[in-house]
N, C-alpha and C. Protein backbone atom coordinates (compact mmCIF):
# COMPACT_ATOMS: atom_id res chain seq x y z
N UNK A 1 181.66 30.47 139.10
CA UNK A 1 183.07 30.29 139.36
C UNK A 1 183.24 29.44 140.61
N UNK A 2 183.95 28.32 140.74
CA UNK A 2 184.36 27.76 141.23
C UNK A 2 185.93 28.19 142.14
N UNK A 3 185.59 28.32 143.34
CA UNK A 3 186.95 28.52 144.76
C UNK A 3 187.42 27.46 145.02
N UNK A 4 188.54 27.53 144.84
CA UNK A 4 189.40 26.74 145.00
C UNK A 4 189.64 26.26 146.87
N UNK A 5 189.39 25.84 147.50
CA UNK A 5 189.41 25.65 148.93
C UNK A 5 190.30 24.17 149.38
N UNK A 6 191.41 24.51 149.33
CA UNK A 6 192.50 23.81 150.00
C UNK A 6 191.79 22.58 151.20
N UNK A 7 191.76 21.86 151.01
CA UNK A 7 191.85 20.86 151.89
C UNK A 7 190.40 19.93 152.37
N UNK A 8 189.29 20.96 151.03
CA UNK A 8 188.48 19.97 151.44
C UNK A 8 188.07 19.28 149.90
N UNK A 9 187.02 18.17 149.89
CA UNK A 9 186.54 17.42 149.00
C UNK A 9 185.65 18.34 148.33
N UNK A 10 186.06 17.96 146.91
CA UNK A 10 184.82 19.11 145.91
C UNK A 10 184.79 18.00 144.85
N UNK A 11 183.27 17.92 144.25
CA UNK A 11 183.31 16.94 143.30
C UNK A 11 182.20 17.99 143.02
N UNK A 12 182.18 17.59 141.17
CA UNK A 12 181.68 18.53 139.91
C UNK A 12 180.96 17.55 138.80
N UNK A 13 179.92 17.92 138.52
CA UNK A 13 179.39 17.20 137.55
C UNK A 13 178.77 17.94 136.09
N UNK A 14 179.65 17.23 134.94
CA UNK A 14 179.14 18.03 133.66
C UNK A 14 178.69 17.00 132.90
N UNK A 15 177.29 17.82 132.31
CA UNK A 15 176.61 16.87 131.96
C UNK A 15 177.07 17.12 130.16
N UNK A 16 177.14 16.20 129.40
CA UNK A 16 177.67 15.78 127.91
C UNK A 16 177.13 17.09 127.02
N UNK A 17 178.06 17.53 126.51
CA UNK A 17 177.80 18.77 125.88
C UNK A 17 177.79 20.18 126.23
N UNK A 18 178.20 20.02 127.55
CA UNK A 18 178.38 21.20 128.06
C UNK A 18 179.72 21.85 128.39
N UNK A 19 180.19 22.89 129.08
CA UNK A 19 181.15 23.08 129.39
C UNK A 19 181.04 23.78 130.85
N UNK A 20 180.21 24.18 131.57
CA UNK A 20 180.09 24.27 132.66
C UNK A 20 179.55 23.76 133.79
N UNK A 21 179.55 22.99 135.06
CA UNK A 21 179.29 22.02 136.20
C UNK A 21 177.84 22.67 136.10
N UNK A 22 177.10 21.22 136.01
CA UNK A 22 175.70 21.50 136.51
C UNK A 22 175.09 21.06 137.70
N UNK A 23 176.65 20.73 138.66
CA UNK A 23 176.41 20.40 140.16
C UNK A 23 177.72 20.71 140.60
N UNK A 24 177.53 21.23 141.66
CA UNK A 24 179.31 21.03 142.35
C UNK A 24 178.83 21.08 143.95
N UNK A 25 179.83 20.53 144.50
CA UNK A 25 179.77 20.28 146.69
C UNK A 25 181.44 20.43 146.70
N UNK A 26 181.17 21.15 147.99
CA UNK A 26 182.37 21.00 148.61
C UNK A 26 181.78 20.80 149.89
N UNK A 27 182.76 19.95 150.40
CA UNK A 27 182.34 19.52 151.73
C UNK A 27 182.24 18.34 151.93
N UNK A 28 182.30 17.65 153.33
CA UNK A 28 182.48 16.30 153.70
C UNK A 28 181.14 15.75 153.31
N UNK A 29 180.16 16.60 153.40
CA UNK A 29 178.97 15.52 152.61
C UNK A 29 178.41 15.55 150.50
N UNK A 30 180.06 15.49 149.92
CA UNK A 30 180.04 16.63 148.80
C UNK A 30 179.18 14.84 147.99
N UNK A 31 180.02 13.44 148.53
CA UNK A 31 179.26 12.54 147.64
C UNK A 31 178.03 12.18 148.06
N UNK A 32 176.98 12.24 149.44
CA UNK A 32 176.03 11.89 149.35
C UNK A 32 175.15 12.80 148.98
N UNK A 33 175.46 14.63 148.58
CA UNK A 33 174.95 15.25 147.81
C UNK A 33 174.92 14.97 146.21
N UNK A 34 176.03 14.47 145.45
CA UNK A 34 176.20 14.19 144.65
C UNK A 34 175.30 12.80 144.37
N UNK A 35 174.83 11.89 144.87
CA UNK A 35 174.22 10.56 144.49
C UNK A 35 173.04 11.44 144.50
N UNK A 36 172.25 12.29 145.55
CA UNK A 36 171.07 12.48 145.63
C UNK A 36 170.99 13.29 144.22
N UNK A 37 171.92 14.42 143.32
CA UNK A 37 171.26 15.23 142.38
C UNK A 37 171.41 14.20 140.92
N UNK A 38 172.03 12.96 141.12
CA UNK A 38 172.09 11.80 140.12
C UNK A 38 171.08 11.67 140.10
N UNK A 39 170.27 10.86 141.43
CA UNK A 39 169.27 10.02 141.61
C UNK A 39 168.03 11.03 140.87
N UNK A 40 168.10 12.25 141.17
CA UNK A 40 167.24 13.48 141.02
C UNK A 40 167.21 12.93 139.47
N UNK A 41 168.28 13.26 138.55
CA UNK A 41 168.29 13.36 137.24
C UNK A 41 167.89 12.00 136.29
N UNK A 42 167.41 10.95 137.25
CA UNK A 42 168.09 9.69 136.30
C UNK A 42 168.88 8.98 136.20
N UNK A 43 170.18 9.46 137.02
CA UNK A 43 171.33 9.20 135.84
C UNK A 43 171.70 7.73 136.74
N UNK A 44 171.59 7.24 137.64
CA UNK A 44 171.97 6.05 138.50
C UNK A 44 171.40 4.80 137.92
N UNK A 45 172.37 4.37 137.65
CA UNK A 45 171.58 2.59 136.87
C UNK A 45 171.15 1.77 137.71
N UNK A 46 171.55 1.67 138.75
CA UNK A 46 171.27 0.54 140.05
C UNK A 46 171.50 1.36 141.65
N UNK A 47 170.42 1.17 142.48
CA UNK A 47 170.65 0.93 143.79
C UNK A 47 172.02 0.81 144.66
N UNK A 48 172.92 1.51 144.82
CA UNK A 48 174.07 0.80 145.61
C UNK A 48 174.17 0.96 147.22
N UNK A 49 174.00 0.51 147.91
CA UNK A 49 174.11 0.27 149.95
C UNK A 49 175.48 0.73 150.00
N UNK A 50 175.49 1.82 150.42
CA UNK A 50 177.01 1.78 151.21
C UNK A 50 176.73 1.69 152.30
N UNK A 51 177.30 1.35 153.03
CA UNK A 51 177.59 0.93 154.91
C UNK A 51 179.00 2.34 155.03
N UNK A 52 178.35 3.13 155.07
CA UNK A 52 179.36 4.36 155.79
C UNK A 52 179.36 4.17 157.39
């Protein structure tokens, strides 16, 4: 179950055929967690540089 937490960034990832997140972050570092469990899986087609 997923909490609902007012005011910060939460990003969720479901993978095709499913119906429940097989990643979720909350928190200011919720997308460079999110690239790293991509990168983990495969799923990134190309390299991208962000300059944060």
């Amino acid at each position: 179950m997923l909490r609902v937490r007012q005011g910060y960034p939460t990003l969720f990832f479901i993978e095709a055929g499913q119906k429940e997140p097989s990643f979720q972050q909350i928190g200011s570092n919720a997308l460079h967690a999110m690239r790293r469990f991509m990168e983990g899986k495969g799923l990134l087609r190309r390299q991208v540089k962000a300059e944060l």
